[in-house]
C-alpha atoms as a PDB file:
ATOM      1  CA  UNK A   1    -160.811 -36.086 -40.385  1.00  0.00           C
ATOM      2  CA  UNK A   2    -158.239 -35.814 -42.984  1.00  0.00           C
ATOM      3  CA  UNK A   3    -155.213 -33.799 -41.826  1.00  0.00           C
ATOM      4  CA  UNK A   4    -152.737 -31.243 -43.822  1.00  0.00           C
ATOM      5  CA  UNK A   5    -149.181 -31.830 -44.511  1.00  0.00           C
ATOM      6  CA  UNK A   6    -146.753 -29.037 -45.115  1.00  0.00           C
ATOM      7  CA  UNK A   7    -144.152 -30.306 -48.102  1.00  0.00           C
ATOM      8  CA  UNK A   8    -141.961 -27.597 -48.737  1.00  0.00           C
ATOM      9  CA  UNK A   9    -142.040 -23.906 -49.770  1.00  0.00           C
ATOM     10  CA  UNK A  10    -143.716 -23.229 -52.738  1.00  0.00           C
ATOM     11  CA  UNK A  11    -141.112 -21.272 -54.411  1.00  0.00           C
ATOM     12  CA  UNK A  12    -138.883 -25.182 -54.417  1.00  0.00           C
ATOM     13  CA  UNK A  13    -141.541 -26.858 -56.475  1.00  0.00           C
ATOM     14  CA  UNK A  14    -140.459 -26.033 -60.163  1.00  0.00           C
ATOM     15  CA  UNK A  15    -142.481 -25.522 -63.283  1.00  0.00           C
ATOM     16  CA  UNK A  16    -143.102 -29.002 -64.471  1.00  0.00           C
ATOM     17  CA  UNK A  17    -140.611 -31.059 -62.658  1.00  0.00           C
ATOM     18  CA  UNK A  18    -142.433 -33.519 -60.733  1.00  0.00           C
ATOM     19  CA  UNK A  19    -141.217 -34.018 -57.263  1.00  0.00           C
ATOM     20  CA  UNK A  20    -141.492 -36.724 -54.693  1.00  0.00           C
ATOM     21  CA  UNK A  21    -142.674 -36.028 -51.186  1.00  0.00           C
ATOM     22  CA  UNK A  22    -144.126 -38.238 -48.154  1.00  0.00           C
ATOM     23  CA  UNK A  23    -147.909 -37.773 -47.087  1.00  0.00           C
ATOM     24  CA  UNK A  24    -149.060 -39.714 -44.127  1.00  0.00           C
ATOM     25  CA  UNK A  25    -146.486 -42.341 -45.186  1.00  0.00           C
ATOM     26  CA  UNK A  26    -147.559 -42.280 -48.529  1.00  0.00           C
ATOM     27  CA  UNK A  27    -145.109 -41.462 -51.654  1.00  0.00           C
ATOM     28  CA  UNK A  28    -146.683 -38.433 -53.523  1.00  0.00           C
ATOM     29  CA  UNK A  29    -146.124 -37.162 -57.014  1.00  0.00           C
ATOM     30  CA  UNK A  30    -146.455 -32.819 -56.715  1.00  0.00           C
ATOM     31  CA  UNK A  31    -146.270 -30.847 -60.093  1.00  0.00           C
ATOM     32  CA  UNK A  32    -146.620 -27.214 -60.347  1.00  0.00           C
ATOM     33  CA  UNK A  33    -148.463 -25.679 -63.184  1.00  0.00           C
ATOM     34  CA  UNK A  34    -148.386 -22.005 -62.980  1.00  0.00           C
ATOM     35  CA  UNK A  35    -149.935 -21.142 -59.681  1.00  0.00           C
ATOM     36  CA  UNK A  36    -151.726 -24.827 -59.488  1.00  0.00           C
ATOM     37  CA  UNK A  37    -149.891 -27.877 -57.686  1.00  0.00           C
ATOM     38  CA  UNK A  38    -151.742 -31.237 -58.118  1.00  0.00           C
ATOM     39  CA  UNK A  39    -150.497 -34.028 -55.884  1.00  0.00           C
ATOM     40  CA  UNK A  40    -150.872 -37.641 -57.426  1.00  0.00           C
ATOM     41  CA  UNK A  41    -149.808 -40.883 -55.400  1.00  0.00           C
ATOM     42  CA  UNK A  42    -145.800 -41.360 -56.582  1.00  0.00           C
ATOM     43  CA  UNK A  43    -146.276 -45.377 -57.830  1.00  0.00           C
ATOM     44  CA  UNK A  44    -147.856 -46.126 -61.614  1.00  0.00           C
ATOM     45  CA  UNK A  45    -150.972 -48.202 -61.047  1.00  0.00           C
ATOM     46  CA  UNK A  46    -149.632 -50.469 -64.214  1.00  0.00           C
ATOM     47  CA  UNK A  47    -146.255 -51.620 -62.900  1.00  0.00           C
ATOM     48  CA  UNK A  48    -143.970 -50.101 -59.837  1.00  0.00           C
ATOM     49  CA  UNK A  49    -142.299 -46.894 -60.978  1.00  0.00           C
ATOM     50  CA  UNK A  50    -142.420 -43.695 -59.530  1.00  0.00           C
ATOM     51  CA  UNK A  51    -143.929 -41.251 -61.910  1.00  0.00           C
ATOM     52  CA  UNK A  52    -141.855 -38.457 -59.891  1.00  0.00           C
ATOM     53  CA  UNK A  53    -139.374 -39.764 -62.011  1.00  0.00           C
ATOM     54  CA  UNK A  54    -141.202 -39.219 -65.404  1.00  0.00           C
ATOM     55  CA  UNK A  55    -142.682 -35.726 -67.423  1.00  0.00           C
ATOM     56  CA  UNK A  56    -145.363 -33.676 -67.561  1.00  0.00           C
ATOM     57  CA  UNK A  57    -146.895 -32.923 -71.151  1.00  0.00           C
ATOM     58  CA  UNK A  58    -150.211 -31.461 -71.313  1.00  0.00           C
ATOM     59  CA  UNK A  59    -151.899 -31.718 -67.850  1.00  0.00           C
ATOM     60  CA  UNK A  60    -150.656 -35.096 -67.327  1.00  0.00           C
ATOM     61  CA  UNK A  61    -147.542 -36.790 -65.894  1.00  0.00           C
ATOM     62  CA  UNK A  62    -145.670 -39.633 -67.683  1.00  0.00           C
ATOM     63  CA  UNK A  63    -144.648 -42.997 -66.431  1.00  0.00           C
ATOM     64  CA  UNK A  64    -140.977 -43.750 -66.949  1.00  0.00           C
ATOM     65  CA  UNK A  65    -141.212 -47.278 -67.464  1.00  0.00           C
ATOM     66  CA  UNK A  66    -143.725 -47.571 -70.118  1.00  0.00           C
ATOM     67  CA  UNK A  67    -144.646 -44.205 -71.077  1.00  0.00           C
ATOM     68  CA  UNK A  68    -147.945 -44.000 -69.971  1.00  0.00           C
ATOM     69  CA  UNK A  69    -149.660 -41.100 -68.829  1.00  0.00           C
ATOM     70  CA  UNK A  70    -152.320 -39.731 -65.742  1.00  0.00           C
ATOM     71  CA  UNK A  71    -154.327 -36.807 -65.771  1.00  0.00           C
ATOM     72  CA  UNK A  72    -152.762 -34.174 -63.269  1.00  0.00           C
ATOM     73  CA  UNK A  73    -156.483 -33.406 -62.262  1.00  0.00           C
ATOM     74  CA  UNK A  74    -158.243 -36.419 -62.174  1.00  0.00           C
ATOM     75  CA  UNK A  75    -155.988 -39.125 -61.853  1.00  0.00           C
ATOM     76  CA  UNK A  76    -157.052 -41.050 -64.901  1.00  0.00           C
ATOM     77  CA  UNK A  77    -155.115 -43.139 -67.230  1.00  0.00           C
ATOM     78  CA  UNK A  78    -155.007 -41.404 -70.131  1.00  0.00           C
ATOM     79  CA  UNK A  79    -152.687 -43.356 -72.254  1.00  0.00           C
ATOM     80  CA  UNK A  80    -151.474 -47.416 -72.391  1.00  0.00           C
ATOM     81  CA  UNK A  81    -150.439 -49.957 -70.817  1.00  0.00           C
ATOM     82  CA  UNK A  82    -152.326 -48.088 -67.579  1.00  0.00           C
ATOM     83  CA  UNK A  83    -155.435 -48.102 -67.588  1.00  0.00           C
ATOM     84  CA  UNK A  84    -156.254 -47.869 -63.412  1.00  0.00           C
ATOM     85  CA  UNK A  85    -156.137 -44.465 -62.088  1.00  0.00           C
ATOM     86  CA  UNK A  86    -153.862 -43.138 -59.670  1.00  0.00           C
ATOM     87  CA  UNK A  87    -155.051 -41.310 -56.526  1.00  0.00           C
ATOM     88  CA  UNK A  88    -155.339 -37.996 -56.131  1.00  0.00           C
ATOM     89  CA  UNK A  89    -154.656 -35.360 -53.554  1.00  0.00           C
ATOM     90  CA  UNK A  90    -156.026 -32.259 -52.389  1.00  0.00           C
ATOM     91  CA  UNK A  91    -153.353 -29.191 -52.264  1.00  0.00           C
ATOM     92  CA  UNK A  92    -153.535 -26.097 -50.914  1.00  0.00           C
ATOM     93  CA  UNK A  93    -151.265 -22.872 -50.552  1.00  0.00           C
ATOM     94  CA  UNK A  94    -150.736 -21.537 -46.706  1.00  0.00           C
ATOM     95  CA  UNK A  95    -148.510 -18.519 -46.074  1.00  0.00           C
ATOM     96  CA  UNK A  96    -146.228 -19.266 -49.136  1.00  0.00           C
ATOM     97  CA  UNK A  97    -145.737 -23.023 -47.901  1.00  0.00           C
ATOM     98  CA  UNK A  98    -147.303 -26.157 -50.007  1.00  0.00           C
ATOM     99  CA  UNK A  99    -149.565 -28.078 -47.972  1.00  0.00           C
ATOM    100  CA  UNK A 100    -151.055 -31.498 -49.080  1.00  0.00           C
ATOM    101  CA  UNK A 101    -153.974 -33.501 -47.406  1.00  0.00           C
ATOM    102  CA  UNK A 102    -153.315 -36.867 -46.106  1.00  0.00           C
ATOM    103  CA  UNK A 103    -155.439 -39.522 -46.911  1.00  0.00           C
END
């Protein structure tokens, strides 16, 4: 059974800023979107580079390196030189405190 992970209070996660948290041991990508965090494992699928480290434009977050970009939702590859998906997470809001699931 997959367990929860508080990250941090919600009101910390800013309006597309991508931040990096731990999950399980795992580095994590979290974006805010209005009232909606996605949670997208941290390292781009094309080359190493955290993606915490890169933009958000239009539901998707941007690689640093090469300027690729993931859907927030999905994980997808939605732009070259990546063309594997990242992994997703599941995120949920508990008493005003971000809460991801561990894979």
């Amino acid at each position: 059974m997959s367990q929860w992970q508080d990250v941090g209070d919600t009101a910390a996660f800013q309006e597309d800023e991508p931040r990096a948290v731990t999950v399980a041991g795992e580095p994590v990508a979290v974006v805010r979107q209005g009232d909606e965090f996605f949670a997208v494992h941290d390292i781009c699928t094309h080359e190493v580079a955290r993606l915490s480290e890169g933009f958000v434009e239009d539901g998707c977050i941007e690689c640093p390196l090469h300027q690729g970009l993931f859907d927030l939702r999905t994980g997808q590859a939605r732009k070259a030189p990546c063309v594997t998906p990242v992994r997703v997470y599941k995120t949920r809001v508990q008493g005003g405190r971000l809460e991801v699931q561990a894979p």
